[in-house]
Structure formats: C-alpha cells, structure tokens
N, C-alpha and C. Protein backbone atom coordinates (compact mmCIF):
# COMPACT_ATOMS: atom_id res chain seq x y z
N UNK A 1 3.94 126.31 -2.51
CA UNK A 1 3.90 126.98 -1.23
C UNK A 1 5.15 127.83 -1.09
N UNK A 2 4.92 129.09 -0.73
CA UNK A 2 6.23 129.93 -0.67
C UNK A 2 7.15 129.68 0.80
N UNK A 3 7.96 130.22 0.34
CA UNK A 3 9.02 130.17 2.00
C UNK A 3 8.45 130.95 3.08
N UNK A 4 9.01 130.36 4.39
CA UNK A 4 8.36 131.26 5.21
C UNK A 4 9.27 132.36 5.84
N UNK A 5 10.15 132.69 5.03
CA UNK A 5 11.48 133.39 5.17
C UNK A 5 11.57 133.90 6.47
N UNK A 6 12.10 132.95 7.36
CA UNK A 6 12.37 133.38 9.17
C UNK A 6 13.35 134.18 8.90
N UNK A 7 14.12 134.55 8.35
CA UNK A 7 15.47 135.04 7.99
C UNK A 7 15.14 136.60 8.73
N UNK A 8 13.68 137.08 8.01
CA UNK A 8 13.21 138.24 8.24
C UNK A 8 12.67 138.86 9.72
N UNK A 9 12.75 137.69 10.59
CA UNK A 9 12.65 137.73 12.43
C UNK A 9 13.77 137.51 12.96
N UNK A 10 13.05 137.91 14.53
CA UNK A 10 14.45 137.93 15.10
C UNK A 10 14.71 136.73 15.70
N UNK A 11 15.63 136.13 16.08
CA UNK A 11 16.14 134.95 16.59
C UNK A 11 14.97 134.55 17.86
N UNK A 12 14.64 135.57 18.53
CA UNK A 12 13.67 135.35 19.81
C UNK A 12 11.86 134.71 19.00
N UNK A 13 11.98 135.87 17.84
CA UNK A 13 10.29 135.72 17.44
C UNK A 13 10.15 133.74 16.63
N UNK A 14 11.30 133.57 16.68
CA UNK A 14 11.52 132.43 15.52
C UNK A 14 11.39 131.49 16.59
N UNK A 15 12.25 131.30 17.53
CA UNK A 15 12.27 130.30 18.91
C UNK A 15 10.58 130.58 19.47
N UNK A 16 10.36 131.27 19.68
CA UNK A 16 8.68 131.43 20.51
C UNK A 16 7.89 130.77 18.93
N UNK A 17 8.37 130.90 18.02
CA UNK A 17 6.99 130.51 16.91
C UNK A 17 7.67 128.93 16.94
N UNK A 18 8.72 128.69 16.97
CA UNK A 18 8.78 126.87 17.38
C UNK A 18 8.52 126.53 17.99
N UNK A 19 8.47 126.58 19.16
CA UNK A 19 8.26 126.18 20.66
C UNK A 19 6.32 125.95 20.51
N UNK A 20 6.00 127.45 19.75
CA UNK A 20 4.03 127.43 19.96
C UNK A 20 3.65 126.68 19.04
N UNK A 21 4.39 126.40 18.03
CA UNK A 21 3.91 125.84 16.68
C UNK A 21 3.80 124.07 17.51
N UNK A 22 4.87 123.87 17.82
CA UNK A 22 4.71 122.75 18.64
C UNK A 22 4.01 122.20 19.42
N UNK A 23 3.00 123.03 20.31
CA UNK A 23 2.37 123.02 21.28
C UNK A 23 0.50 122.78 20.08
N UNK A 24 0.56 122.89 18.99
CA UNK A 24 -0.48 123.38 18.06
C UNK A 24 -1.42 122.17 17.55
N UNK A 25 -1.04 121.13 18.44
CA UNK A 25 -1.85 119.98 18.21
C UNK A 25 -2.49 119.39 19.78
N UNK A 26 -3.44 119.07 19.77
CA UNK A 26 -4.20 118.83 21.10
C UNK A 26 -3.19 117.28 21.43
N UNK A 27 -2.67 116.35 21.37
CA UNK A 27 -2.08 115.20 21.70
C UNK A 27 -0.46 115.47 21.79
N UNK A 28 -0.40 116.93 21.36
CA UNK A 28 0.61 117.05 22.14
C UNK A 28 1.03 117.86 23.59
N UNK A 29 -0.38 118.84 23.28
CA UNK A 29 -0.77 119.58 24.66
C UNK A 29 -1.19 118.21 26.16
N UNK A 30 -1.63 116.81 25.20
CA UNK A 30 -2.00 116.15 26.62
C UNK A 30 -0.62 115.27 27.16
N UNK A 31 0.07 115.13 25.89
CA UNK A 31 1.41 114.75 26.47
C UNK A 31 2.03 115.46 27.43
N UNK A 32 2.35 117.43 27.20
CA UNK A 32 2.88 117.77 28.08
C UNK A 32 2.24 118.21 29.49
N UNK A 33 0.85 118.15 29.38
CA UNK A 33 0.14 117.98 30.71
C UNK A 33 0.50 116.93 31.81
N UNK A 34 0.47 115.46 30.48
CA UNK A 34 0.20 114.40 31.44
C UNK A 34 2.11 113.94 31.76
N UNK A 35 2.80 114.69 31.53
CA UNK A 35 4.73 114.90 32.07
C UNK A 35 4.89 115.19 32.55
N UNK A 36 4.05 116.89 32.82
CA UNK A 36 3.75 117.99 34.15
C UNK A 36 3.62 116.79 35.19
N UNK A 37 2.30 116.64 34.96
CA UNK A 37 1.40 115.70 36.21
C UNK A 37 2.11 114.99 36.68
N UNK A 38 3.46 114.09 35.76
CA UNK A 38 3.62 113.09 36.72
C UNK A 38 5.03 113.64 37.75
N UNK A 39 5.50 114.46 37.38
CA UNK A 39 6.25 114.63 38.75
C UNK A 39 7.85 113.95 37.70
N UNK A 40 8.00 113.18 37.27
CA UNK A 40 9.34 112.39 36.77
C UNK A 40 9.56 111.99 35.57
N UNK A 41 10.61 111.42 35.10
CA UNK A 41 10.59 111.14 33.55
C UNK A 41 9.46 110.13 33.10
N UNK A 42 8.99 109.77 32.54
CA UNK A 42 8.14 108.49 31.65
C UNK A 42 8.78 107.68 31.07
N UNK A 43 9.04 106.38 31.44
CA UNK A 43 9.45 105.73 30.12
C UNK A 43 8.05 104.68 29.86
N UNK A 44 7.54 104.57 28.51
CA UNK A 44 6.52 103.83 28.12
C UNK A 44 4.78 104.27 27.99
N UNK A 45 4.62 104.57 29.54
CA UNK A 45 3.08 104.89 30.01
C UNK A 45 2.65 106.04 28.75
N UNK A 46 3.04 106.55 28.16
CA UNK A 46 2.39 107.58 27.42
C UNK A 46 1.36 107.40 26.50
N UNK A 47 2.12 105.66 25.92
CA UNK A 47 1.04 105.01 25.03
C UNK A 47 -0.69 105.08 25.59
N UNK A 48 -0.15 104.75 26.53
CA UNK A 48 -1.33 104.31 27.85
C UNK A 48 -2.40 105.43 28.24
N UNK A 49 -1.86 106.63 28.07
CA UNK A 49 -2.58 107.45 28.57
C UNK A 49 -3.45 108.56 27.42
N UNK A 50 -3.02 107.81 26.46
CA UNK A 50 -3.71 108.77 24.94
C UNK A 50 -4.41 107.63 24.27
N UNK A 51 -5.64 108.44 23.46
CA UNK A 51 -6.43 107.23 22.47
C UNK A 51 -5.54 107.17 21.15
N UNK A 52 -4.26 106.99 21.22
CA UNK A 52 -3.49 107.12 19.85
C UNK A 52 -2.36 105.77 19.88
N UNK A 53 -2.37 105.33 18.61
CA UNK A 53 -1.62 104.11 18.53
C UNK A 53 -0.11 105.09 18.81
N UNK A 54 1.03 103.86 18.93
CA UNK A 54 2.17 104.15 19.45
C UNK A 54 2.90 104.73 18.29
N UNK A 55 2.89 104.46 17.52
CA UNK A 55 3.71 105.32 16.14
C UNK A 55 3.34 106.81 15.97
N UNK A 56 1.97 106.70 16.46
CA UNK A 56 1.24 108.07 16.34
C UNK A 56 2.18 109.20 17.52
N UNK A 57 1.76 108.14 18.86
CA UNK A 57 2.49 109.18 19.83
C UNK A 57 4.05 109.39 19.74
N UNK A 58 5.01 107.88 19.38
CA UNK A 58 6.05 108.77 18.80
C UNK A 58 6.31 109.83 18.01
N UNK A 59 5.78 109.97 17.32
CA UNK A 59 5.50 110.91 16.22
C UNK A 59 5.44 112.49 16.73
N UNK A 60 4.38 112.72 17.84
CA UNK A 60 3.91 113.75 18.49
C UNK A 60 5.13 114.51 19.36
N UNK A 61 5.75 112.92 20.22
CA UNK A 61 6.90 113.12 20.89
C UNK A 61 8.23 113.43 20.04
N UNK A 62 8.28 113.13 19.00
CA UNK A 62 9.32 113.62 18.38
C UNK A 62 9.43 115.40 17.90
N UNK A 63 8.01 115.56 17.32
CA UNK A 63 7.74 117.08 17.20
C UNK A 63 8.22 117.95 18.59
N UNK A 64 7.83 117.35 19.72
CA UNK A 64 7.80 118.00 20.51
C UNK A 64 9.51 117.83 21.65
N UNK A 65 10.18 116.98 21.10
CA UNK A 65 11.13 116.65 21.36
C UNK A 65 12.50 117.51 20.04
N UNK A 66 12.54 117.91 19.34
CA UNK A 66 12.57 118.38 18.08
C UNK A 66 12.85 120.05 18.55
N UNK A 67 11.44 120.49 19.29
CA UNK A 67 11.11 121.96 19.45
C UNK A 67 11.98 122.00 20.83
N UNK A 68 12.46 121.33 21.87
CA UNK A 68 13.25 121.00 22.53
C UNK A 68 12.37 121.59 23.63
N UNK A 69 11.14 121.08 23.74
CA UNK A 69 10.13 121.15 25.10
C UNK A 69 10.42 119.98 25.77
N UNK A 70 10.70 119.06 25.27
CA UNK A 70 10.71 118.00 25.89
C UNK A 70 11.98 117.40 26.20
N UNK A 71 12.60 116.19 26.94
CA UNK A 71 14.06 116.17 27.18
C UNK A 71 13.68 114.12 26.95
N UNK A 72 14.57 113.83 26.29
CA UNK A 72 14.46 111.98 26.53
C UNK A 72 16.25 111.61 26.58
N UNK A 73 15.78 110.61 27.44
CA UNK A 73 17.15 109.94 27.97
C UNK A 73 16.81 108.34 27.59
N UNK A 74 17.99 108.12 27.22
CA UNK A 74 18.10 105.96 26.93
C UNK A 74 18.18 105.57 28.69
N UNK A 75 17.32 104.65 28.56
CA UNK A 75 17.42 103.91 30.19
C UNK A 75 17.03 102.52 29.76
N UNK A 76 18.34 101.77 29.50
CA UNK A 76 18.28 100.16 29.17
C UNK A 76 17.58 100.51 27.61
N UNK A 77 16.47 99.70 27.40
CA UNK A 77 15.66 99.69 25.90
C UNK A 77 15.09 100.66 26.07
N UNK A 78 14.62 101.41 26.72
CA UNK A 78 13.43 102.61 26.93
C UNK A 78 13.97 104.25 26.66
N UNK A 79 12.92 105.01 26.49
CA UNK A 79 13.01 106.11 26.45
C UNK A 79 12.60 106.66 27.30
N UNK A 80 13.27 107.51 28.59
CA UNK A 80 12.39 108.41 29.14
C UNK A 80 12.06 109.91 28.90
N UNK A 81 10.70 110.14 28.98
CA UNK A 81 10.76 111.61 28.32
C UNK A 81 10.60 112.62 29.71
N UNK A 82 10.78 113.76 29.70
CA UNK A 82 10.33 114.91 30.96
C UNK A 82 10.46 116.07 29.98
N UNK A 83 9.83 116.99 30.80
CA UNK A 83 9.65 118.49 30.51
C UNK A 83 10.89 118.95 30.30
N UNK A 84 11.28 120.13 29.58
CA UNK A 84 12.80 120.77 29.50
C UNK A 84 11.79 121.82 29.96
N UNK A 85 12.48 122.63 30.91
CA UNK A 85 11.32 123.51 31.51
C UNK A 85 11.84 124.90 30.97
N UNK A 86 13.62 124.81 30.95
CA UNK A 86 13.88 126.01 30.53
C UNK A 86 13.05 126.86 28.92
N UNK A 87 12.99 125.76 28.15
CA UNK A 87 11.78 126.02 26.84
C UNK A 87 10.43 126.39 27.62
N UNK A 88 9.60 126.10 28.48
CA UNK A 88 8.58 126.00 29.32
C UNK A 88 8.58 127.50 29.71
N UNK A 89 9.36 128.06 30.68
CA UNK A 89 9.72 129.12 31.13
C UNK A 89 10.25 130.02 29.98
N UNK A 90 10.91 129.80 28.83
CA UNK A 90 10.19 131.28 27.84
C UNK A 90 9.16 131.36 27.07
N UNK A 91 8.31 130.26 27.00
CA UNK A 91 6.80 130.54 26.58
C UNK A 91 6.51 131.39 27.71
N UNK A 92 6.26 130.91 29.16
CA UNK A 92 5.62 131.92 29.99
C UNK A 92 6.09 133.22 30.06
N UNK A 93 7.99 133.50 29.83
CA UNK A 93 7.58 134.93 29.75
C UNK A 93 7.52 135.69 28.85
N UNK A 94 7.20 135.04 27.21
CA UNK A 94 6.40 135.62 26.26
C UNK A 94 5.45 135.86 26.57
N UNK A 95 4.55 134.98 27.12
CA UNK A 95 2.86 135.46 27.09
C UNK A 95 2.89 136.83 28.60
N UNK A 96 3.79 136.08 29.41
CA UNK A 96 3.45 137.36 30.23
C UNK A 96 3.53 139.19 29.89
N UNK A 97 4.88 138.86 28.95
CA UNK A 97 5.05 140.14 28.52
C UNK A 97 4.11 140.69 27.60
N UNK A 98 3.12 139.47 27.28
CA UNK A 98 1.81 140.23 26.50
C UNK A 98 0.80 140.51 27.23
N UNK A 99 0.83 139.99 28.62
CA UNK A 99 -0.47 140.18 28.98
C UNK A 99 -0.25 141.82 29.97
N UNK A 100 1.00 141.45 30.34
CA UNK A 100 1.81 142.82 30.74
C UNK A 100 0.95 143.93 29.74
N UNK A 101 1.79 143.91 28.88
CA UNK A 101 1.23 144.54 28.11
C UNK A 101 0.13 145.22 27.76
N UNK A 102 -0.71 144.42 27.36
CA UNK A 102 -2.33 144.47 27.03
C UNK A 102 -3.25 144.70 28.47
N UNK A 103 -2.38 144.68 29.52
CA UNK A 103 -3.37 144.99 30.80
C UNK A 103 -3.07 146.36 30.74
N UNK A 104 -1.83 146.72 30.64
CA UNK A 104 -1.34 148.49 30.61
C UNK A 104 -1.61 149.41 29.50
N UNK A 105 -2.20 148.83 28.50
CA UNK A 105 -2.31 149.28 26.84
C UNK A 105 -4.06 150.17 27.27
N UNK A 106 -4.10 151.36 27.12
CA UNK A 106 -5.36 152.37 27.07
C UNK A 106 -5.90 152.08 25.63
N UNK A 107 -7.02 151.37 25.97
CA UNK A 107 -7.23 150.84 24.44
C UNK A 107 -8.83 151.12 24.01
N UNK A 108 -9.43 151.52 23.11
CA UNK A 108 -10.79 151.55 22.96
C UNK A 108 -11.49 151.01 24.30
C-alpha cells in the first residue's frame, strides 16, 4: 500500500480529512449523537447504549478521541467522555463553506 503523502496538503485539508475520516464508521457517529444528546460528560453508559461489546466501544472512543472530537477526563476509576466542540465547529464550517459554495456555483 503506498503512502498517503499528506505532506502534499495543506495543514487545514489534513485536519478536516482527520476529523471526517473519524466520523466514517456508523458506532462512532452514534457515540457522538448519543454525547450531543446527553447534555454532559458520560462516564460508563456508552456501553449501554450501543449493540457493541466494551472493548469494541473503547476502541471507537479512542479513534474518536485520537481525532480530538471528543474530550475524556479521569473522575475516580472512570472515564468521562464529552464533545470537544471546537473540532465540531470546524467540520461545520467546512461543509458550510461548501454548501456556500455550491448554492452560488452557476452550474449545468
């Protein structure tokens, strides 16, 4: 498998392709739904709320903890996880600046 030589993007196109690449599995899209939803950090319930054993969802949470969407703090034995929103907020204004875009684009 060859390299995927990021070298050749710009620092912005490389951060938006981590951040989406991250988002590129459905159990991790319900993780950050079900973080949205709750309003506060999680510690534990996550197991609870996916059909996936717990190694699995660590796993997911680490990817997505990794791409730095997500934020976890030590509280006693536990982990709590929450949204890092500032990652959150430049996905949205990537896509906006595309949809910007493509609404103003005179196109076929």
């Amino acid at each position: 498998m060859g390299a995927t030589k990021t070298e050749h993007f710009t620092d912005k196109q490389n951060e938006i392709a981590l951040l989406t690449k991250a988002l590129g599995h459905p159990a991790r899209i319900a993780i950050v739904e079900y973080l949205i939803s709750a309003n506060n950090c999680i510690c534990g319930d996550i197991v609870n709320e996916l059909p996936l054993a717990q190694p699995t969802v660590s796993q997911h949470l680490k990817e997505l903890k990794n791409a730095d969407l997500i934020k976890g703090t030590i509280e006693g034995n536990a982990i709590c996880y929450c949204i890092n929103e500032k990652s959150i907020e430049k996905i949205i204004d990537y896509f906006l600046k595309i949809a910007t875009k493509l609404k103003n684009k005179q196109c076929c």
